[in-house]
C-alpha atoms as a PDB file:
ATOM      1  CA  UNK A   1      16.725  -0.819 -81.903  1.00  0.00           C
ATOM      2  CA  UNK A   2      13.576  -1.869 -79.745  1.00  0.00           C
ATOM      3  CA  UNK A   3      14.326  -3.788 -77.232  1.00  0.00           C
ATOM      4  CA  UNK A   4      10.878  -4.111 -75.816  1.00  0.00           C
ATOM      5  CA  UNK A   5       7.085  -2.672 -76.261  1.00  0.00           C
ATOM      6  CA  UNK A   6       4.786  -1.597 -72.799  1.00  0.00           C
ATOM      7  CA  UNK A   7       1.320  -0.709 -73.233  1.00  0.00           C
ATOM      8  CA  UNK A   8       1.505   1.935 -70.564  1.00  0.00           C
ATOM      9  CA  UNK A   9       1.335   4.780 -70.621  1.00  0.00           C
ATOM     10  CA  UNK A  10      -1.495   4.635 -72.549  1.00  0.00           C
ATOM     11  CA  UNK A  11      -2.706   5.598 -75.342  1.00  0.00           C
ATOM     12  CA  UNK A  12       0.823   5.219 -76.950  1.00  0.00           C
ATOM     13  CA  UNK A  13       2.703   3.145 -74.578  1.00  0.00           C
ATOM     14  CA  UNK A  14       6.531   3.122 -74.561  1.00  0.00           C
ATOM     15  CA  UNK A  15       9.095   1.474 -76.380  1.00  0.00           C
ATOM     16  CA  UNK A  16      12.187   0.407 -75.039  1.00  0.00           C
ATOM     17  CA  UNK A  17      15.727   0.712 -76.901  1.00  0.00           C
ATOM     18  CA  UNK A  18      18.924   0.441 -76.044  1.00  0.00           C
ATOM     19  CA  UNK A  19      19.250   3.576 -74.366  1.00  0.00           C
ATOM     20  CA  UNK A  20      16.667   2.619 -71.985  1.00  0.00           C
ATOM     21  CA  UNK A  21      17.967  -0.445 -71.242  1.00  0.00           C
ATOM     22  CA  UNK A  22      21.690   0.158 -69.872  1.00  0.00           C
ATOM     23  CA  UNK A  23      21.888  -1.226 -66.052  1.00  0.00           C
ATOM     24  CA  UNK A  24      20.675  -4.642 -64.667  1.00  0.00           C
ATOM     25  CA  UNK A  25      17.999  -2.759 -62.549  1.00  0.00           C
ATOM     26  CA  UNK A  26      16.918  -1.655 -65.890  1.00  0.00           C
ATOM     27  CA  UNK A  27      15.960  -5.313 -66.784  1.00  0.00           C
ATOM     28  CA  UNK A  28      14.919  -6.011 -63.143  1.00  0.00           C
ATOM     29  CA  UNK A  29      11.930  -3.289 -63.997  1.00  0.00           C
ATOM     30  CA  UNK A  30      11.624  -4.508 -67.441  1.00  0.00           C
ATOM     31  CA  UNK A  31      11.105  -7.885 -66.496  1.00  0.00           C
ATOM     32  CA  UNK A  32       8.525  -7.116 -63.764  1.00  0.00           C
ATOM     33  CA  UNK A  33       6.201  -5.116 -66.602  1.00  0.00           C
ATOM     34  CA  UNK A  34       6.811  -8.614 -68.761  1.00  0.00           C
ATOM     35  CA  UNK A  35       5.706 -10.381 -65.676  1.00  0.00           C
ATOM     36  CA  UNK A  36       2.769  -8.914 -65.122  1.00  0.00           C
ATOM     37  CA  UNK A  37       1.539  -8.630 -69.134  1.00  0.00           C
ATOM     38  CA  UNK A  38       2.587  -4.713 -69.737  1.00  0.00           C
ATOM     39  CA  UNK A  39       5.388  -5.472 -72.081  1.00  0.00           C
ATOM     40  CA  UNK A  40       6.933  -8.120 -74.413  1.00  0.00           C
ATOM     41  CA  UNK A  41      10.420  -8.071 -75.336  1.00  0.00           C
ATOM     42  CA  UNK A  42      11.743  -8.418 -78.619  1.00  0.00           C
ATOM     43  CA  UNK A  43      13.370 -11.404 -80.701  1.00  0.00           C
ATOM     44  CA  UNK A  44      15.851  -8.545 -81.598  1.00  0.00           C
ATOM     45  CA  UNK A  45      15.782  -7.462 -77.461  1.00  0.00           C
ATOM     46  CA  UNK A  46      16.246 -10.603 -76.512  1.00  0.00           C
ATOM     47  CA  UNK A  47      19.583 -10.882 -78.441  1.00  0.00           C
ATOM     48  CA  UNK A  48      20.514  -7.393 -76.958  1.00  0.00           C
ATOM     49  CA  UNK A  49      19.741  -8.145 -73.507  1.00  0.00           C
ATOM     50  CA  UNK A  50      21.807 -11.740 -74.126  1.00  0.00           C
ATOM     51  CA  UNK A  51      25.333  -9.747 -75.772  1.00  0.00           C
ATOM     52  CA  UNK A  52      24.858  -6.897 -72.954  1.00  0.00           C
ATOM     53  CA  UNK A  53      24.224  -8.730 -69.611  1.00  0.00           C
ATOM     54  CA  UNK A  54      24.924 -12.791 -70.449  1.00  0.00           C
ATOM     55  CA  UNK A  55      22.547 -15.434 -69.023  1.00  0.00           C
ATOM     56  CA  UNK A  56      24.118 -15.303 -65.395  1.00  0.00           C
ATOM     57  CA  UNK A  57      23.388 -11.783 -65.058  1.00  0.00           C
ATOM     58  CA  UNK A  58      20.223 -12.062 -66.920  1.00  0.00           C
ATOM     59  CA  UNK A  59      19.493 -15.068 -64.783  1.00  0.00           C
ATOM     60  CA  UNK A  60      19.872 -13.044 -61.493  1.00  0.00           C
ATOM     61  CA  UNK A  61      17.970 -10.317 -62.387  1.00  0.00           C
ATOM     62  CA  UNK A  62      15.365 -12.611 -62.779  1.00  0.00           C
ATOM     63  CA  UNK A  63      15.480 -14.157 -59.434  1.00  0.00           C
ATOM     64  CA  UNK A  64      14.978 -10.111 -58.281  1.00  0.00           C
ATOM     65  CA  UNK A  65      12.213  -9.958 -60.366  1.00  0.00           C
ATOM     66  CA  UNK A  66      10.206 -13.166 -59.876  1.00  0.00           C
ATOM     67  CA  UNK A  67       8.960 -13.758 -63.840  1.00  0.00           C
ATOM     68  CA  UNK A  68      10.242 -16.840 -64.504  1.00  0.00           C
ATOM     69  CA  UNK A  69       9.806 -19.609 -61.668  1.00  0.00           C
ATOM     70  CA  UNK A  70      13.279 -21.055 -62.750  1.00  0.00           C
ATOM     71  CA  UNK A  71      15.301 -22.697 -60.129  1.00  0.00           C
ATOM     72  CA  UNK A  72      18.877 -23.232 -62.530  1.00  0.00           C
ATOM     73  CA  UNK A  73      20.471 -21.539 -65.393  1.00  0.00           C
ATOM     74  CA  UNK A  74      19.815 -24.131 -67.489  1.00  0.00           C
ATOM     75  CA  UNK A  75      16.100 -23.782 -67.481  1.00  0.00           C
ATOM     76  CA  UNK A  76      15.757 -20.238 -67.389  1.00  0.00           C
ATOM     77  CA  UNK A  77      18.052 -20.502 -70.858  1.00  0.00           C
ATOM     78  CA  UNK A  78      15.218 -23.002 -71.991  1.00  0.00           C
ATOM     79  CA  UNK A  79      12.404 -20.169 -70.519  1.00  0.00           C
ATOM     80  CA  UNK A  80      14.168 -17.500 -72.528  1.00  0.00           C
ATOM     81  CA  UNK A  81      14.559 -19.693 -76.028  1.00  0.00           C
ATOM     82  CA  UNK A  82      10.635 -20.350 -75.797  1.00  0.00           C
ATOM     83  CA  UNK A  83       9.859 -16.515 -75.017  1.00  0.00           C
ATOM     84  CA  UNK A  84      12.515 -15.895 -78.253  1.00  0.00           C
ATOM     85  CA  UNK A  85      10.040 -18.516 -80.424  1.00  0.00           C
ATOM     86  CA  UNK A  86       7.282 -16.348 -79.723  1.00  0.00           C
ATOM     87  CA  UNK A  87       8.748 -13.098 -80.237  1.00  0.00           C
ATOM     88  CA  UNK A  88       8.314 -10.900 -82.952  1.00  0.00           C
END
């Protein structure tokens, strides 16, 4: 499954799937590339990431990585739903 999509390396980019995506630190990087534009996570990725790490885990890799400026759970849940609504 594809988790997520980054433009680089270009001129094909790299896709993200499960096996990619196995360790926190693994999001920690993924989220930084989302952060600054180079990759957008999937509806379907989303739902992985969700099953395989839960929201607290999720949440604190988060706070490593600096994408969302959320300050409680409950708001990076509501950051995570709108970034699900404009998935693919």
């Amino acid at each position: 499954m594809e988790i997520a999509y980054r433009i680089y390396p270009l001129p094909n980019g790299t896709v993200y799937t499960e096996e990619e995506i196995q360790t926190i630190d693994d999001v920690v990087r993924l989220f930084d590339y989302c952060q600054i534009l180079e990759a957008n996570i999937s509806k379907g990725g989303w739902n992985y990431l969700i099953d395989r790490f839960g929201l607290n885990e999720l949440f604190e890799a988060d706070k490593k990585s600096g994408w969302f400026d959320c300050t409680s759970l409950e708001e990076f849940a509501k950051a995570i739903a709108n970034e699900m609504d404009n998935s693919d």
